[in-house]
N, C-alpha and C. Protein backbone atom coordinates (compact mmCIF):
# COMPACT_ATOMS: atom_id res chain seq x y z
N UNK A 1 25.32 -13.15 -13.98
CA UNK A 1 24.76 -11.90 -13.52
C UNK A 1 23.24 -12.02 -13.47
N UNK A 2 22.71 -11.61 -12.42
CA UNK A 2 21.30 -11.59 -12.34
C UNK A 2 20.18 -10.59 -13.20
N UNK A 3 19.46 -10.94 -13.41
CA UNK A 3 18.28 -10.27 -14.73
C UNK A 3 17.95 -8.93 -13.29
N UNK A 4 17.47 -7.93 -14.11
CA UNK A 4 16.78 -6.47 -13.12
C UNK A 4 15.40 -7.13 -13.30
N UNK A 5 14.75 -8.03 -13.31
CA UNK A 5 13.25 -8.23 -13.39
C UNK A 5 13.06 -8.63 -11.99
N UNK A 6 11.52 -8.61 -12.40
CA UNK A 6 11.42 -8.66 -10.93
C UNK A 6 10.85 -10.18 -10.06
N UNK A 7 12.48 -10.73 -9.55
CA UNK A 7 12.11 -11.96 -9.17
C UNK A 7 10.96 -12.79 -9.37
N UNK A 8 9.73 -12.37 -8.46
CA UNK A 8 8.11 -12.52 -8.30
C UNK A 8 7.77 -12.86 -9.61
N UNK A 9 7.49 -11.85 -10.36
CA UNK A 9 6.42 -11.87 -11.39
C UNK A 9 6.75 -11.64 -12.69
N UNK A 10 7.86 -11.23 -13.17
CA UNK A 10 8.89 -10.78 -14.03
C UNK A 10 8.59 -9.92 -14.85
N UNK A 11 7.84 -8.90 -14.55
CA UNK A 11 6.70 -8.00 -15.66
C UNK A 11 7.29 -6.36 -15.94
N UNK A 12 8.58 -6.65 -14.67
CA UNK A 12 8.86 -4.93 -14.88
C UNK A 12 10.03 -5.63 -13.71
N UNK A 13 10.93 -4.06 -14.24
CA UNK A 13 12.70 -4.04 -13.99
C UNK A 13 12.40 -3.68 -12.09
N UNK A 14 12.51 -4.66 -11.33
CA UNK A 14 12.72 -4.15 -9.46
C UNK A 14 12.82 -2.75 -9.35
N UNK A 15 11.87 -2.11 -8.28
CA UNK A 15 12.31 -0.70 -7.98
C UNK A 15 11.43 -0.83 -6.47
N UNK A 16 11.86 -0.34 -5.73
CA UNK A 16 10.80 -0.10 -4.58
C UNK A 16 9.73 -0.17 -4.57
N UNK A 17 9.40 0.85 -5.34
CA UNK A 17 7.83 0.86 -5.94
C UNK A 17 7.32 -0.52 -6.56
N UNK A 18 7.86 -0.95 -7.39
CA UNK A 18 7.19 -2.09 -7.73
C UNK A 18 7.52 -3.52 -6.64
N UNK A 19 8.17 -3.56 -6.15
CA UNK A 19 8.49 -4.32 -5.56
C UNK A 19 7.20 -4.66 -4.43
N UNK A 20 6.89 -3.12 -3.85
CA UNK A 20 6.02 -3.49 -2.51
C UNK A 20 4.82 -2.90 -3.20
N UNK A 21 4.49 -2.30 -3.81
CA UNK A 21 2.64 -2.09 -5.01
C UNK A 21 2.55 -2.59 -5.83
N UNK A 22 3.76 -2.33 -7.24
CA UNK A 22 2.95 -2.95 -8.25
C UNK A 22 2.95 -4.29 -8.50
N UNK A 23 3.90 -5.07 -7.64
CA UNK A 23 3.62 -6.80 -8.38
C UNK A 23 2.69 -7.02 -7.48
N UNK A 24 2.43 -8.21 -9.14
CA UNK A 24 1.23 -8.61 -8.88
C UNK A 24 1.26 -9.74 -7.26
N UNK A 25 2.53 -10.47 -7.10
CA UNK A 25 2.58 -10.94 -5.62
C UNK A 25 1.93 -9.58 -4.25
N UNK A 26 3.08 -8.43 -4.47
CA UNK A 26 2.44 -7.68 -3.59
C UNK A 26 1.05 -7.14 -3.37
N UNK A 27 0.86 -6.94 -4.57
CA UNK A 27 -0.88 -6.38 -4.47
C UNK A 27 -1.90 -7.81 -3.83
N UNK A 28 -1.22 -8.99 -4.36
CA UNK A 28 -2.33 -10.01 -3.56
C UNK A 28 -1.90 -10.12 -2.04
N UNK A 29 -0.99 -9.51 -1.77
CA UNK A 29 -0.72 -9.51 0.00
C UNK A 29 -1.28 -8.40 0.80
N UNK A 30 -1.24 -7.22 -0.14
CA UNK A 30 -2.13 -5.85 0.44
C UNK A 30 -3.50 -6.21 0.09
N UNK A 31 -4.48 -6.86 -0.38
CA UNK A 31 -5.61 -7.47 -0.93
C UNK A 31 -5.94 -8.52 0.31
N UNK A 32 -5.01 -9.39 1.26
CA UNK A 32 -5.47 -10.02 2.22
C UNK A 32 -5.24 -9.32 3.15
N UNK A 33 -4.48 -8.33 3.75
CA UNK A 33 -4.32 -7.50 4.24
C UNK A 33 -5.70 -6.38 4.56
N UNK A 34 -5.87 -5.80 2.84
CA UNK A 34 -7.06 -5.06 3.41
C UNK A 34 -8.64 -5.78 3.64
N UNK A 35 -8.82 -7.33 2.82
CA UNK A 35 -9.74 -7.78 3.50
C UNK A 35 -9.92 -8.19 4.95
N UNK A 36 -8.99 -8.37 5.73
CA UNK A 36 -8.41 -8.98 7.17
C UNK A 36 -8.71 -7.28 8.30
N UNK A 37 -8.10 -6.48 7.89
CA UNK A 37 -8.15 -5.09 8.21
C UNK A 37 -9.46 -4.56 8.06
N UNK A 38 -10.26 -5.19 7.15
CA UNK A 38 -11.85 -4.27 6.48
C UNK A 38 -11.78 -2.89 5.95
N UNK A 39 -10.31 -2.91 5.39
CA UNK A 39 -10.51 -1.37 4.66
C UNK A 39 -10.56 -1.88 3.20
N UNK A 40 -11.53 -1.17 2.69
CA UNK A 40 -11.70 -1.33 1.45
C UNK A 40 -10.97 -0.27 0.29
N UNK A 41 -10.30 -0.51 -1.17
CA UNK A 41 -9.29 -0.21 -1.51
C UNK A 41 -7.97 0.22 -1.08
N UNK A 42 -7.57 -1.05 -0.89
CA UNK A 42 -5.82 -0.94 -0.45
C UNK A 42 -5.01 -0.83 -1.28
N UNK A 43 -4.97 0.31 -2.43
CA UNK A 43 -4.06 0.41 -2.93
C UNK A 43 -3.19 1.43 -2.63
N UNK A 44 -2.39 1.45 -3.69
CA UNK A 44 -0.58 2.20 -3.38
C UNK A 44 -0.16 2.47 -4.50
N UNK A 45 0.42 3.31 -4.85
CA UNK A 45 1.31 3.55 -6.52
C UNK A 45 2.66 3.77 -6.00
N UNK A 46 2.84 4.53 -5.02
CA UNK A 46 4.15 4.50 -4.27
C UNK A 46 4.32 4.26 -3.21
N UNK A 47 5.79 3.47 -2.66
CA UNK A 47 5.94 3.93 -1.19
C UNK A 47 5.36 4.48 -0.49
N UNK A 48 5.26 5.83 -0.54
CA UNK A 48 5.01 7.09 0.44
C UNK A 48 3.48 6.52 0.31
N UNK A 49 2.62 6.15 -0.43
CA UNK A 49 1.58 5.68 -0.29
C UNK A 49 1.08 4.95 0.92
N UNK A 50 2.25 3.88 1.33
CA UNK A 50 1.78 3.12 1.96
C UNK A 50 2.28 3.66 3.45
N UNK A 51 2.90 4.77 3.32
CA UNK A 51 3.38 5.53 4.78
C UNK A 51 2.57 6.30 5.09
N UNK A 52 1.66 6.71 4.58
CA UNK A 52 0.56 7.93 4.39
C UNK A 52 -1.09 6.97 4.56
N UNK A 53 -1.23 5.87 4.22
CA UNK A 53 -2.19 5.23 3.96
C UNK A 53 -3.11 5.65 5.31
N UNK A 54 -2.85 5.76 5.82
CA UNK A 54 -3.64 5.41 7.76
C UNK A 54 -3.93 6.63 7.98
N UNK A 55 -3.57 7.72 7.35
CA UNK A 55 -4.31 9.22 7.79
C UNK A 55 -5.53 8.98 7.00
N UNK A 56 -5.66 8.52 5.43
CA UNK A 56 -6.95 8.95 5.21
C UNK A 56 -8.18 7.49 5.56
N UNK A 57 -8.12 6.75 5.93
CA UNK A 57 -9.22 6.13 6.67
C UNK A 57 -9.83 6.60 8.05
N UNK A 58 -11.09 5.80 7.81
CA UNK A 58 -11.79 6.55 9.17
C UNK A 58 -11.38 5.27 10.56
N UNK A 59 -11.48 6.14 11.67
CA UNK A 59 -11.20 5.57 12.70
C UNK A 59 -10.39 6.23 13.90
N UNK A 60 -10.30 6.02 15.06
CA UNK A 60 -9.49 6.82 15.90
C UNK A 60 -8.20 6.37 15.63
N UNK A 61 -7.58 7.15 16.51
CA UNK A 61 -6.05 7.34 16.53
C UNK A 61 -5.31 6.17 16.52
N UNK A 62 -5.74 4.95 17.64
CA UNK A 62 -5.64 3.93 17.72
C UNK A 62 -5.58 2.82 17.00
N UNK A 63 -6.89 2.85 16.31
CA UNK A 63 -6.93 2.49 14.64
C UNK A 63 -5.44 2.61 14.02
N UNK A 64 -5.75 3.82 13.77
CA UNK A 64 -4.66 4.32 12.77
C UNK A 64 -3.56 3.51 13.25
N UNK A 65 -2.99 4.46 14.57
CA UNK A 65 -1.53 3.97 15.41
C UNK A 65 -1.28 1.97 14.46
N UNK A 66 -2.34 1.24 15.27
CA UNK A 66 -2.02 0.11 14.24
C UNK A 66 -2.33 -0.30 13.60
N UNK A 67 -3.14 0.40 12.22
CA UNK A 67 -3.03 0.03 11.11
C UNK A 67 -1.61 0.13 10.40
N UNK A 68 -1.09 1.36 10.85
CA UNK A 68 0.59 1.81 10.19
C UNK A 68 1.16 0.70 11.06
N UNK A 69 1.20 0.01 12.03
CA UNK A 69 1.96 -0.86 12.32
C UNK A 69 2.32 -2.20 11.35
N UNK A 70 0.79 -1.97 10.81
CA UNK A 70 0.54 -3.34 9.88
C UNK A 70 1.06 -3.38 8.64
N UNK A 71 0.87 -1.68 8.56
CA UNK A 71 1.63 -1.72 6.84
C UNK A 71 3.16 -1.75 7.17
N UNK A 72 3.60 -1.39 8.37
CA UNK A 72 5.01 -0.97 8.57
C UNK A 72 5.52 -2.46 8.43
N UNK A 73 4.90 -3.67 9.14
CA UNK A 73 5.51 -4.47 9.02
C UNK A 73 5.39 -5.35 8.01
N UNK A 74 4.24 -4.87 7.16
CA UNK A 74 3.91 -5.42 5.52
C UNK A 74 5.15 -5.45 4.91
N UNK A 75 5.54 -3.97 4.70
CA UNK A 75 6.76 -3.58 3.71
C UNK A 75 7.70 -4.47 4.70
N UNK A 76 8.32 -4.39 5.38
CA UNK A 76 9.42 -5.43 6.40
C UNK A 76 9.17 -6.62 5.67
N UNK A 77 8.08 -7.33 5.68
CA UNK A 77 8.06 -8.70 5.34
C UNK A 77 8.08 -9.21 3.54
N UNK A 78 7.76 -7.81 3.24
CA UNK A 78 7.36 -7.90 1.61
C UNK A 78 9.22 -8.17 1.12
N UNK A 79 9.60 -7.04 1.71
CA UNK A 79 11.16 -7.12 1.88
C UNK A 79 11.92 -8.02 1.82
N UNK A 80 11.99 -8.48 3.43
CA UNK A 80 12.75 -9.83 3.69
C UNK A 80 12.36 -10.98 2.69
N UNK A 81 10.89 -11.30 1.71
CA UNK A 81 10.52 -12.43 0.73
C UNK A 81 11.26 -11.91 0.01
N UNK A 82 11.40 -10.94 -0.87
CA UNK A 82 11.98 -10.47 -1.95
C UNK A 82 13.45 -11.43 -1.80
N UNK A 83 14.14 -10.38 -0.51
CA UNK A 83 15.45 -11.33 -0.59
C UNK A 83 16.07 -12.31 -0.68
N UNK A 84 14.69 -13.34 0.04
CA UNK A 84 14.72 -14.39 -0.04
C UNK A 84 14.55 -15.03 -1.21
N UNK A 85 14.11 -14.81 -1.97
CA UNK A 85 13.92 -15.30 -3.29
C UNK A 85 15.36 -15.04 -3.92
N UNK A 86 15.62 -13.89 -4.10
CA UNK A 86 16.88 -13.54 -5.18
C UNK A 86 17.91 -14.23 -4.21
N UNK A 87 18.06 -14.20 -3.23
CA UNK A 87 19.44 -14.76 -2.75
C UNK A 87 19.65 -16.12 -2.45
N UNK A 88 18.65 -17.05 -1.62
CA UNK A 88 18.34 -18.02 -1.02
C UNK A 88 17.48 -19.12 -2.47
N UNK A 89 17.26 -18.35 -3.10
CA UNK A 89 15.84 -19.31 -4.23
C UNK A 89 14.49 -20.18 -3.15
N UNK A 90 14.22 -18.94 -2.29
CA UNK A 90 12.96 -19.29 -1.05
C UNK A 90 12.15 -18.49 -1.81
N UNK A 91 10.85 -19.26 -2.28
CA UNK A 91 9.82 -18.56 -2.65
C UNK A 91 9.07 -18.74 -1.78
N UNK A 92 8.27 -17.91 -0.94
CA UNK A 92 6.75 -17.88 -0.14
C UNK A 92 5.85 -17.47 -1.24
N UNK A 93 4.56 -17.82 -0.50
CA UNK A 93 3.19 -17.79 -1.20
C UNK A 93 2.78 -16.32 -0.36
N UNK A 94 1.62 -15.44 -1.22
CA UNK A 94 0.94 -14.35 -0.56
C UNK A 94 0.83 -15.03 1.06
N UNK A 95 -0.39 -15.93 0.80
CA UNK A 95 -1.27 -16.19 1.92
C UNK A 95 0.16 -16.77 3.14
N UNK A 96 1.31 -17.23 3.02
CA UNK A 96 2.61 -17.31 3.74
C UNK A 96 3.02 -15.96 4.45
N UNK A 97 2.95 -15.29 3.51
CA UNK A 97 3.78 -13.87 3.88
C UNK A 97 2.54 -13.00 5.07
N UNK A 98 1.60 -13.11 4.33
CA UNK A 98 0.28 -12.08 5.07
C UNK A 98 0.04 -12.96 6.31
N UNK A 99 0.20 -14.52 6.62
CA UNK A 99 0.74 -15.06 8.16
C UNK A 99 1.28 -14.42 9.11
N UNK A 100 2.71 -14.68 8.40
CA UNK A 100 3.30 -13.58 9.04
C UNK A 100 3.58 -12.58 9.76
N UNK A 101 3.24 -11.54 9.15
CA UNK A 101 2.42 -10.09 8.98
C UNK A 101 1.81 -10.30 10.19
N UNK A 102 0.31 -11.16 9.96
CA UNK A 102 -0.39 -10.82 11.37
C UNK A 102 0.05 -11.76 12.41
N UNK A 103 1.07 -12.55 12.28
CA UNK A 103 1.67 -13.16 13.91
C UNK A 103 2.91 -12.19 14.43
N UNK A 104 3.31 -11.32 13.39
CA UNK A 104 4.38 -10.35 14.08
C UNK A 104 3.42 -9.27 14.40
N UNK A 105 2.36 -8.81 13.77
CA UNK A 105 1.59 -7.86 14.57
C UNK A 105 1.18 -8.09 15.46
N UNK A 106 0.44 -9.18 16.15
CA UNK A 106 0.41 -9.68 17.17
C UNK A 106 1.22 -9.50 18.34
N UNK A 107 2.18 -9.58 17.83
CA UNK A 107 3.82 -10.02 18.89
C UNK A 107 3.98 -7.97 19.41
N UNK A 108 3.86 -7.82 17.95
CA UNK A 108 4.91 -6.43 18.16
C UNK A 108 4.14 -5.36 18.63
N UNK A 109 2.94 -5.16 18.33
CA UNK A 109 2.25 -4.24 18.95
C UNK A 109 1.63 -4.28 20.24
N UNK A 110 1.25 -5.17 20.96
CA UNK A 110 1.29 -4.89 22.53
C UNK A 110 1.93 -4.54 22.94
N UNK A 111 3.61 -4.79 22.56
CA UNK A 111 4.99 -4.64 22.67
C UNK A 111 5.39 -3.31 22.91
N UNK A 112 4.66 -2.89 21.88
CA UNK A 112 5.34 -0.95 21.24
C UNK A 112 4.49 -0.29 22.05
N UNK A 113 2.98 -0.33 22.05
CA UNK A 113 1.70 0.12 22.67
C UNK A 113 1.60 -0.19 23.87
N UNK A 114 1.10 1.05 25.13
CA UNK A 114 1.37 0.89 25.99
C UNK A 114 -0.28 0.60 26.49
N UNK A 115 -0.55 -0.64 27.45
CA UNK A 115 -1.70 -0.85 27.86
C UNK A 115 -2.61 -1.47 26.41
N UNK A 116 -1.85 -2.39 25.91
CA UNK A 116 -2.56 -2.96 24.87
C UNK A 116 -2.64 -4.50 25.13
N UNK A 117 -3.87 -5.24 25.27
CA UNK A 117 -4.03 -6.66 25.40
C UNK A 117 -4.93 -6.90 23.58
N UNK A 118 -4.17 -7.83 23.22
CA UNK A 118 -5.21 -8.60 22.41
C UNK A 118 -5.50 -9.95 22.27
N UNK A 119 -6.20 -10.61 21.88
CA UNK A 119 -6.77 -11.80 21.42
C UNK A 119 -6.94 -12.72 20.31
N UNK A 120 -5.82 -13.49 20.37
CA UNK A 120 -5.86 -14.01 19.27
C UNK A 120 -6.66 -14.16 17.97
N UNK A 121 -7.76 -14.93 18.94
CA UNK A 121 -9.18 -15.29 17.95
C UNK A 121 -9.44 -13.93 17.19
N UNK A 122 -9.88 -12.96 17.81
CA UNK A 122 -10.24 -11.73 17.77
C UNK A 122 -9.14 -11.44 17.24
N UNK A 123 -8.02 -10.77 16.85
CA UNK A 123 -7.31 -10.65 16.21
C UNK A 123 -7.58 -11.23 14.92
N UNK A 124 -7.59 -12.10 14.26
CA UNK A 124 -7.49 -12.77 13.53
C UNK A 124 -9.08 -12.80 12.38
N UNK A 125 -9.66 -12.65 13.33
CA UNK A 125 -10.87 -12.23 12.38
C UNK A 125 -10.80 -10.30 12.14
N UNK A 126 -10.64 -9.71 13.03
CA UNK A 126 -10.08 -7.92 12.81
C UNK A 126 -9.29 -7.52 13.63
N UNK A 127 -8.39 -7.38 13.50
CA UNK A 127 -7.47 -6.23 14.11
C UNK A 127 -8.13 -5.61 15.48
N UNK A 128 -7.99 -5.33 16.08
CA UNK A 128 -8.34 -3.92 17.02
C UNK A 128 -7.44 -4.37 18.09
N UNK A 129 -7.58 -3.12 18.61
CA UNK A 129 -6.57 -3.06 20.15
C UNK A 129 -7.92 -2.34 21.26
N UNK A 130 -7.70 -3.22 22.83
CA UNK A 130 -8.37 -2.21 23.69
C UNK A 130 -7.10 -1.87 24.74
């Protein structure tokens, strides 16, 4: 039978919440995340935190629109590692996972967004959409 700890870091019993804020794996993926993004304090205590995050920064709509893309597909990817670990014994590294992250943002948001071109390079040093 498998231990309730938490795969990652083993410091506290798996819960949503800890899973995608408090370990210490996740917080170093929202930490490259918000340096990559340029928002400064990316934290979260809950879920709903990180669904809510993009109303209170500054920036237009646009901004926002994909910054929540980024967290949307944060938690997706924070996710799918988790599983991977407990089921598979696949551990990724932060800096693996936050890859990721910004090659599916890449992919997915021109995708979703209508009249959106971006640029790799540019991408990759900040985010933005024109």
């Amino acid at each position: 039978m498998r231990s309730l700890s938490c795969v990652r870091c083993n410091l506290a019993d798996e819960s949503l919440d800890h899973i995608l804020t408090a370990c210490p794996f996740s917080m170093e993926v929202w930490d490259l995340i918000g340096s990559w993004c340029k928002v400064n304090l990316f934290y979260a205590f809950h879920v709903h935190d990180l669904y809510t995050f993009h109303y209170s920064r500054a920036g237009d709509k646009n901004w926002k629109k994909m910054l929540n893309a980024i967290i949307l597909i944060a938690i997706w990817s924070l996710w799918k590692s988790r599983n991977d670990a407990v089921h598979n014994m696949v551990f990724s590294t932060a800096h693996m996972i936050f890859e990721e992250i910004r090659s599916m943002a890449f992919l997915w948001i021109p995708n979703r967004a209508k009249k959106v071109e971006l640029d790799w390079d540019s991408w990759c040093s900040k985010p933005c959409i024109s």
